[in-house]
Protein backbone atom coordinates (compact mmCIF):
# COMPACT_ATOMS: atom_id res chain seq x y z
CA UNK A 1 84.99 69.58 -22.78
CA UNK A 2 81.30 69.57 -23.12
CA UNK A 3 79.28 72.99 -23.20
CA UNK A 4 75.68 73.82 -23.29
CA UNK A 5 74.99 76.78 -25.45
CA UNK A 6 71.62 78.64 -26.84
CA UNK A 7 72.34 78.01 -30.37
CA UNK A 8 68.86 80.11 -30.77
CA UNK A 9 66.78 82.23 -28.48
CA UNK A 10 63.02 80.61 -27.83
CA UNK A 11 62.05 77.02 -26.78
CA UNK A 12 64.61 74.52 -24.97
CA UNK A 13 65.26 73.04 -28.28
CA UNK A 14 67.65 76.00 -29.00
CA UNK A 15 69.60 74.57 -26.66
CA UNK A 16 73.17 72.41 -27.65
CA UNK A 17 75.44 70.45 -26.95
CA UNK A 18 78.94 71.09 -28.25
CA UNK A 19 83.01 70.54 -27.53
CA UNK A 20 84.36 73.43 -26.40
CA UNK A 21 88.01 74.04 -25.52
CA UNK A 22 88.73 73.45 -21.61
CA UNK A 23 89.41 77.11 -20.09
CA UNK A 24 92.43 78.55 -18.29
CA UNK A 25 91.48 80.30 -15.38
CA UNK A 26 92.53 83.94 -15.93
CA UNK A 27 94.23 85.77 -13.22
CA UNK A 28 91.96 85.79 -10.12
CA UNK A 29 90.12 83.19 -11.12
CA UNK A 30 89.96 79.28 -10.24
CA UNK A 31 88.79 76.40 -12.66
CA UNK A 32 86.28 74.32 -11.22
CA UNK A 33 85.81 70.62 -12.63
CA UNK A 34 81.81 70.79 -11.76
CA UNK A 35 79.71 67.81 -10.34
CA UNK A 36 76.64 69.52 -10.16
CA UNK A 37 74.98 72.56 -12.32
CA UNK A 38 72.12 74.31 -10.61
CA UNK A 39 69.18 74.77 -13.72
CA UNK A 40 67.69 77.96 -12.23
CA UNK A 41 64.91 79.87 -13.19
CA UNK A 42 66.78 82.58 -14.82
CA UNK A 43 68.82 80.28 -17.00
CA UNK A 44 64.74 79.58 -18.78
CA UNK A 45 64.05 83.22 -18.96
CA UNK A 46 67.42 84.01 -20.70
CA UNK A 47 67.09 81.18 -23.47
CA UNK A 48 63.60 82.55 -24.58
CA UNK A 49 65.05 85.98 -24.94
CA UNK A 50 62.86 87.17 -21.98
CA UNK A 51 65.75 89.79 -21.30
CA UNK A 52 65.81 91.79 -24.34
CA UNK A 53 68.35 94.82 -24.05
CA UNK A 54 70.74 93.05 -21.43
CA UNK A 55 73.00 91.65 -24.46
CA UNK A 56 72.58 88.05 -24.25
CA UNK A 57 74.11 86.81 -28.29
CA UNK A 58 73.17 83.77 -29.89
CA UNK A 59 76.14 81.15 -28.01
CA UNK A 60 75.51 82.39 -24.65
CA UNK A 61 76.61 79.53 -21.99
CA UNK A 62 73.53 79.57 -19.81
CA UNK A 63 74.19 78.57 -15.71
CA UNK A 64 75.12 80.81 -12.79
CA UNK A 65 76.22 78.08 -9.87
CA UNK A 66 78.32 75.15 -10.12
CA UNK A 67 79.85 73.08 -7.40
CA UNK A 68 82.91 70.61 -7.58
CA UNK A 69 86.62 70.47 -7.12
CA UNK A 70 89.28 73.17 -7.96
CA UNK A 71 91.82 71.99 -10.43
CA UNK A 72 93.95 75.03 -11.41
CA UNK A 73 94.06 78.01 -10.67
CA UNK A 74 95.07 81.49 -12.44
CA UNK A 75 97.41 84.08 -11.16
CA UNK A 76 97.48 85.97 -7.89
CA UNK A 77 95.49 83.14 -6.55
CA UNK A 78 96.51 80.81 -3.39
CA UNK A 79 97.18 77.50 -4.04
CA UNK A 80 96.09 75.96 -1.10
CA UNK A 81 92.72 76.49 -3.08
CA UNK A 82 93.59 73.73 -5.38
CA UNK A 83 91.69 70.57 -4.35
CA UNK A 84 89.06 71.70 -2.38
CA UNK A 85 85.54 71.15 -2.80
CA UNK A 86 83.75 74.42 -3.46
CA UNK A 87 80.09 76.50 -5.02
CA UNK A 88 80.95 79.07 -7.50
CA UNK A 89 79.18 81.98 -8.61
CA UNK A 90 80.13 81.89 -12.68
CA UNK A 91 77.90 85.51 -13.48
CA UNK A 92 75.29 85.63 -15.82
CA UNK A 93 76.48 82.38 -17.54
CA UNK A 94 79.06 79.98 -18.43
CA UNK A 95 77.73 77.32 -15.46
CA UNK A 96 76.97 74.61 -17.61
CA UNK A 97 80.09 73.28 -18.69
CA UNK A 98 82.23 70.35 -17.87
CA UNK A 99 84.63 72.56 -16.09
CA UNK A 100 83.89 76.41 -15.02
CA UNK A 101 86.27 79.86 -14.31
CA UNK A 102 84.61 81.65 -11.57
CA UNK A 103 86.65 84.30 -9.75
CA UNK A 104 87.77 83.80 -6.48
CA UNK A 105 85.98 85.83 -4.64
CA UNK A 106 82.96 84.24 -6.00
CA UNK A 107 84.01 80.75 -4.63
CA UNK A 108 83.46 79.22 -1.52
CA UNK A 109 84.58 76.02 0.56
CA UNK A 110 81.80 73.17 1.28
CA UNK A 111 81.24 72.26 4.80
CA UNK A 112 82.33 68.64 4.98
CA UNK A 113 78.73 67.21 5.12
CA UNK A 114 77.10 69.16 2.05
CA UNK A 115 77.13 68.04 -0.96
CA UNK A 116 78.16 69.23 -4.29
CA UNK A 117 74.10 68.44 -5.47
CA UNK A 118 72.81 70.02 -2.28
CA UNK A 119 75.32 73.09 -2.86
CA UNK A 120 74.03 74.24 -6.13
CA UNK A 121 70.09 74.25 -4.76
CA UNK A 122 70.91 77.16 -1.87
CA UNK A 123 74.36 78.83 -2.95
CA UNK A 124 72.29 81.36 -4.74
CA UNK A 125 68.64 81.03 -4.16
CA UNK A 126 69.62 80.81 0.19
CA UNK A 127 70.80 84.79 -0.03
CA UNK A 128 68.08 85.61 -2.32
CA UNK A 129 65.21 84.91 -0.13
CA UNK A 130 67.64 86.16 3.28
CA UNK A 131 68.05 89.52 0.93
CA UNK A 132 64.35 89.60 -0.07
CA UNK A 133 62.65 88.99 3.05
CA UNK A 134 65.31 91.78 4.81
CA UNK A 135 64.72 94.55 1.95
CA UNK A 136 60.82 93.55 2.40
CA UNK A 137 62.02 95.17 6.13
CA UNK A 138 60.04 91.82 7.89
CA UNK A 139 59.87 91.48 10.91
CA UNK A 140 58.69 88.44 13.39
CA UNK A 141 54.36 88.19 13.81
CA UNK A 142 54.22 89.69 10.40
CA UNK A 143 52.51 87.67 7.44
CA UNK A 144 54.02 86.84 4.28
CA UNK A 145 52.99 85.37 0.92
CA UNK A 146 55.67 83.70 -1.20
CA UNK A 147 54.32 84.17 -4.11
CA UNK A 148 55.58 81.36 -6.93
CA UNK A 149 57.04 78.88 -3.65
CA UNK A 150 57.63 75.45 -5.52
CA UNK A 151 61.03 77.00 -7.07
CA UNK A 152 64.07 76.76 -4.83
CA UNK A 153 64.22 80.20 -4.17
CA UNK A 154 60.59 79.79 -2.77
CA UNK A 155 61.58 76.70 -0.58
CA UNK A 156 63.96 79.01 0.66
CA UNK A 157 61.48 82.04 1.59
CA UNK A 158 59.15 80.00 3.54
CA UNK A 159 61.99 77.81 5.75
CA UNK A 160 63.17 81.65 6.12
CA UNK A 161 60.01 83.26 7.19
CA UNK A 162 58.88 80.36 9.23
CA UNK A 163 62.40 80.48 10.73
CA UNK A 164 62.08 84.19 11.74
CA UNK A 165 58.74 83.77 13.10
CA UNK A 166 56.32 85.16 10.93
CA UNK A 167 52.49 84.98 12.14
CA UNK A 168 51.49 83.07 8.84
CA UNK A 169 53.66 82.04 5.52
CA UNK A 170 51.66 81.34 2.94
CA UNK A 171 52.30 80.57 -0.51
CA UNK A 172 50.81 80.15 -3.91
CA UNK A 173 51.39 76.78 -6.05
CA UNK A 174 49.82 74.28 -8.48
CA UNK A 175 48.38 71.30 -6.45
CA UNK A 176 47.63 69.89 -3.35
CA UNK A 177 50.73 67.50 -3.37
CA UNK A 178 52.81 70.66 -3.15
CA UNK A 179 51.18 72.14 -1.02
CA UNK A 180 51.50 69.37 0.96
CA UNK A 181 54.87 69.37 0.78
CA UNK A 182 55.61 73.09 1.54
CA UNK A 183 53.37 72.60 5.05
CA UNK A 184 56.20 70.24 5.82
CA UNK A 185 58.96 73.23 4.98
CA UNK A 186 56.95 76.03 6.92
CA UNK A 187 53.60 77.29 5.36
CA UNK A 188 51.13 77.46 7.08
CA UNK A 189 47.80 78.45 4.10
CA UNK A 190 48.15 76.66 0.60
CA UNK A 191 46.78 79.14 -1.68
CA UNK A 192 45.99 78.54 -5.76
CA UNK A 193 48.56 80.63 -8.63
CA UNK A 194 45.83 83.32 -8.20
CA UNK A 195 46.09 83.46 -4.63
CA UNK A 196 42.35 82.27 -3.88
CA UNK A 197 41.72 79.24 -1.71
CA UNK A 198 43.25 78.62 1.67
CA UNK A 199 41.36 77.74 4.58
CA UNK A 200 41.26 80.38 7.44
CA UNK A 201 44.15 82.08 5.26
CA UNK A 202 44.69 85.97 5.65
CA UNK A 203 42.54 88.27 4.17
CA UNK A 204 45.68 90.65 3.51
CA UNK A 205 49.78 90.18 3.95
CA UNK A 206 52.18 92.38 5.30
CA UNK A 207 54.80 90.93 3.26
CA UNK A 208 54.54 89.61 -0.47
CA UNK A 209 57.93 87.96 -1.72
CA UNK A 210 56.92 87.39 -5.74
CA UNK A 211 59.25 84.96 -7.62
CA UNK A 212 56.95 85.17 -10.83
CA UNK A 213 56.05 88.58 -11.64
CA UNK A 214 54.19 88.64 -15.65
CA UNK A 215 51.07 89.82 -16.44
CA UNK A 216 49.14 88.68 -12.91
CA UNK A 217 51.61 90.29 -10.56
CA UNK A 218 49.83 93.73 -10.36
CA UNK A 219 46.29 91.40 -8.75
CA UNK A 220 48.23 90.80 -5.70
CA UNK A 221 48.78 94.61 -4.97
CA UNK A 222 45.42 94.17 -3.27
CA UNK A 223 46.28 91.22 -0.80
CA UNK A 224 48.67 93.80 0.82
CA UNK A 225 47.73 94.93 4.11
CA UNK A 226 47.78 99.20 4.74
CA UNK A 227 51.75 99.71 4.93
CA UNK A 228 52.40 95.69 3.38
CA UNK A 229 55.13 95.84 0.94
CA UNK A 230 55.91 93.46 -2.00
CA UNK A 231 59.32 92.63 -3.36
CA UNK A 232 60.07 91.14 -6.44
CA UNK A 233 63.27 88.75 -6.52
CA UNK A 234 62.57 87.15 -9.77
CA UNK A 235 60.07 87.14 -12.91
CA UNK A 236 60.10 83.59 -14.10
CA UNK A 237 56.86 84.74 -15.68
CA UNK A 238 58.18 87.36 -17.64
CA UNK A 239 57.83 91.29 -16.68
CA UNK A 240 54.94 92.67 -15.18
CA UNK A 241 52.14 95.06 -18.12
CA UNK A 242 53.75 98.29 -18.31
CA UNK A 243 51.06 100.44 -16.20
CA UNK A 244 51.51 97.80 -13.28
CA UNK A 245 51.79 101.02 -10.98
CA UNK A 246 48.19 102.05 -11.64
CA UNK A 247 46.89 98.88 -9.47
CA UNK A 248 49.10 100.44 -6.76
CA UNK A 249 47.29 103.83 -7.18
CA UNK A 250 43.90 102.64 -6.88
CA UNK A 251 44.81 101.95 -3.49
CA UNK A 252 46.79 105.22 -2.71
CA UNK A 253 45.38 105.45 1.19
CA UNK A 254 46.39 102.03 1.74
CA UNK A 255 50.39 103.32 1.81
CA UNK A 256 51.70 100.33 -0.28
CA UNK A 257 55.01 100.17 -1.48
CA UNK A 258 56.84 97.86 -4.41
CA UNK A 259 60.29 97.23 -4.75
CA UNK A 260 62.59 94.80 -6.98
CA UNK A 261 65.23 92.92 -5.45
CA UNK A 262 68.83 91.71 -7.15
CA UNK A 263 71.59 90.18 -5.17
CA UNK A 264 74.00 92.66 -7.23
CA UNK A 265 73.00 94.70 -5.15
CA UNK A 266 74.48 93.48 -1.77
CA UNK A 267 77.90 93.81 -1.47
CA UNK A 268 80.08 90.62 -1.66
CA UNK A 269 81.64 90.38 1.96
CA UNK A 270 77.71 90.14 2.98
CA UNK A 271 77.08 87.65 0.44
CA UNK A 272 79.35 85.43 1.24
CA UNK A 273 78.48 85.82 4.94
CA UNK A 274 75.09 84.87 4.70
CA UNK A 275 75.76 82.24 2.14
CA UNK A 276 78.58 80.37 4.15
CA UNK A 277 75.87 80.53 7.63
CA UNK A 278 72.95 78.87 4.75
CA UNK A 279 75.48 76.18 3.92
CA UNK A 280 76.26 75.53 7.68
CA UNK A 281 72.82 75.41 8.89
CA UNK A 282 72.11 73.49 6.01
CA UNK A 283 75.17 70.71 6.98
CA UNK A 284 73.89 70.62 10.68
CA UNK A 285 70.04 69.97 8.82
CA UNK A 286 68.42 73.01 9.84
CA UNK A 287 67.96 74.55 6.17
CA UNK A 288 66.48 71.57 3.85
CA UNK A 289 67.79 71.28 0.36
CA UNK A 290 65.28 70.06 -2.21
CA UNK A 291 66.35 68.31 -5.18
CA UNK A 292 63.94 67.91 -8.38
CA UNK A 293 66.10 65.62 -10.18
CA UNK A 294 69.60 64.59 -11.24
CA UNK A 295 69.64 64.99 -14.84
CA UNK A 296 73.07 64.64 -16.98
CA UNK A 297 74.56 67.89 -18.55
CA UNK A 298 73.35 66.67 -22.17
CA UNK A 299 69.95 66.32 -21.29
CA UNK A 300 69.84 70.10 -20.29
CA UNK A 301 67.04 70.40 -23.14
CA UNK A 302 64.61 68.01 -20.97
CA UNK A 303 65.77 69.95 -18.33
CA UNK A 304 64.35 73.64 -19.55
CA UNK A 305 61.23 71.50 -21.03
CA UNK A 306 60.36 70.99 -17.31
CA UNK A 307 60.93 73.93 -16.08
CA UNK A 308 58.56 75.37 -18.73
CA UNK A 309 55.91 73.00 -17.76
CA UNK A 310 55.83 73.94 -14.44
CA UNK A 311 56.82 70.62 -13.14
CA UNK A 312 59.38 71.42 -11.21
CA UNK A 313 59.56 71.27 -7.12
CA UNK A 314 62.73 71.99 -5.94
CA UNK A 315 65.88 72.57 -8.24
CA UNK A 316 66.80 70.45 -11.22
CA UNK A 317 70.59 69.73 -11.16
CA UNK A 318 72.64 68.84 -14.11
CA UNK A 319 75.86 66.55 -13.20
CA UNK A 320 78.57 66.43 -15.75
């Protein structure tokens, strides 16, 4: 089968295309045949070696989500799973592949009515935002910035605030267009990447979700209200200067508190919980899915190339 590896750490052009053997799911396990292969923002961050000391090698299968059909499956595992459309969680990698070994647990059913694209754009950015706005402890009237909101696990924030009724959602981006096109999701104040600009936006926020993080994230202490709390669910951007804290200091009085934010974290029963209620609300059209592009699995290089450039509104999908 075809694989996608990082043949070497840097630019997208690391990236390759090569035969691999087709896996046999181990025990506990299923083997997905994928039709879709969600490009996320980590998958970028990995291939230029922006995670230094978490053991990423040189042939690292990049890809976290896949969606498709199960086609065999390993020992100790039903067989009434065989056949059924599902999302699967593959870890840290090994998502973009012709076929993918997730373990079971990992692997849910599709609602009739969602599709394998639409699966792979909330199966793991849906419980992110849920997680972030909940360990950001928000709460109805309050106001939130989304920080970094064109990437699907932005889209996701702001249908999620709006949907819990914060008093305003707004959200940093690139251009107008988006902006544009995030008013029709839920925000309510289109601000610029620095957070400037926004007519009759908020002064401060009670509630920053950051999706970016890198060397600007410690400027947007001071758009916290007294008591506002920021939570970072992703750093696209790369990590934050290492004396971020002092910005938090300056403003000591103000009561401000920071916090990162990893779905590890949550245990899996409450995962899968809150990720089979996204893909419901989702199949009844009350969550909206949005969908970059369809790109094939060999162009994954174009792929990363966008996501680099910032072009990206939604969630690229690879399909095999």
């Amino acid at each position: 089968m075809k694989a996608v590896v990082i043949r070497r750490f840097g630019g997208p052009e690391g990236l390759e295309v090569i035969e691999v053997p087709t896996p046999a799911p181990a025990p506990g396990q299923v083997l997905v045949t994928t039709e879709a292969i969600g490009v996320g923002g980590v998958d970028t961050l990995i291939r230029r070696g922006g995670l230094p000391g978490y053991g990423f090698e040189e042939g690292h299968v990049p890809g976290s989500e896949v969606a498709g059909t199960v086609t065999a499956v390993g020992d100790g595992v039903d067989t009434s799973w065989m056949g059924r459309r599902v999302w699967a969680f593959t870890g840290v990698g090994g998502g973009y592949v012709e076929q993918a070994t997730a373990p079971v647990e990992e692997v849910l059913p599709l609602p009739e009515g969602l599709s394998a694209v639409e699966a792979v754009t909330l199966g793991a950015s849906g419980p992110v935002a849920h997680f972030g706005l909940s360990h950001a402890r928000f709460a109805a009237g309050e106001s939130v910035l989304v920080r970094g909101a064109a990437g699907s696990i932005g889209i996701m924030t702001v249908q999620l605030a709006a949907r819990g009724g914060a008093g305003a959602v707004a959200v940093t981006t690139s251009s107008a267009q988006r902006g544009d096109r995030l008013r029709e999701l839920g925000a309510t104040h289109v601000l610029d990447r620095a957070g400037e600009g926004g007519e009759d936006a908020p002064e401060g926020y009670d509630v920053i979700i950051d999706i970016v993080a890198g060397a600007d994230m410690p400027s947007f202490f001071a758009r916290l209200n007294p008591n506002g709390r920021m939570v970072a669910v992703g750093a696209v951007a790369g990590l934050p200067p290492a004396d971020f804290g002092a910005k938090m200091m300056t403003a000591f009085q103000k009561s401000l508190s920071f916090a990162t934010f990893s779905a590890n974290t949550v245990a899996a029963p409450d995962l899968r919980g809150v990720r089979a209620e996204q893909f419901a609300a989702a199949d009844r059209g009350e969550l909206r899915t949005v969908v970059h592009e369809l790109l094939p699995l060999e162009q994954a290089v174009l792929a990363h190339r966008k996501m680099d450039a910032g072009e990206v509104f939604g969630r690229i999908v690879l399909t095999p």
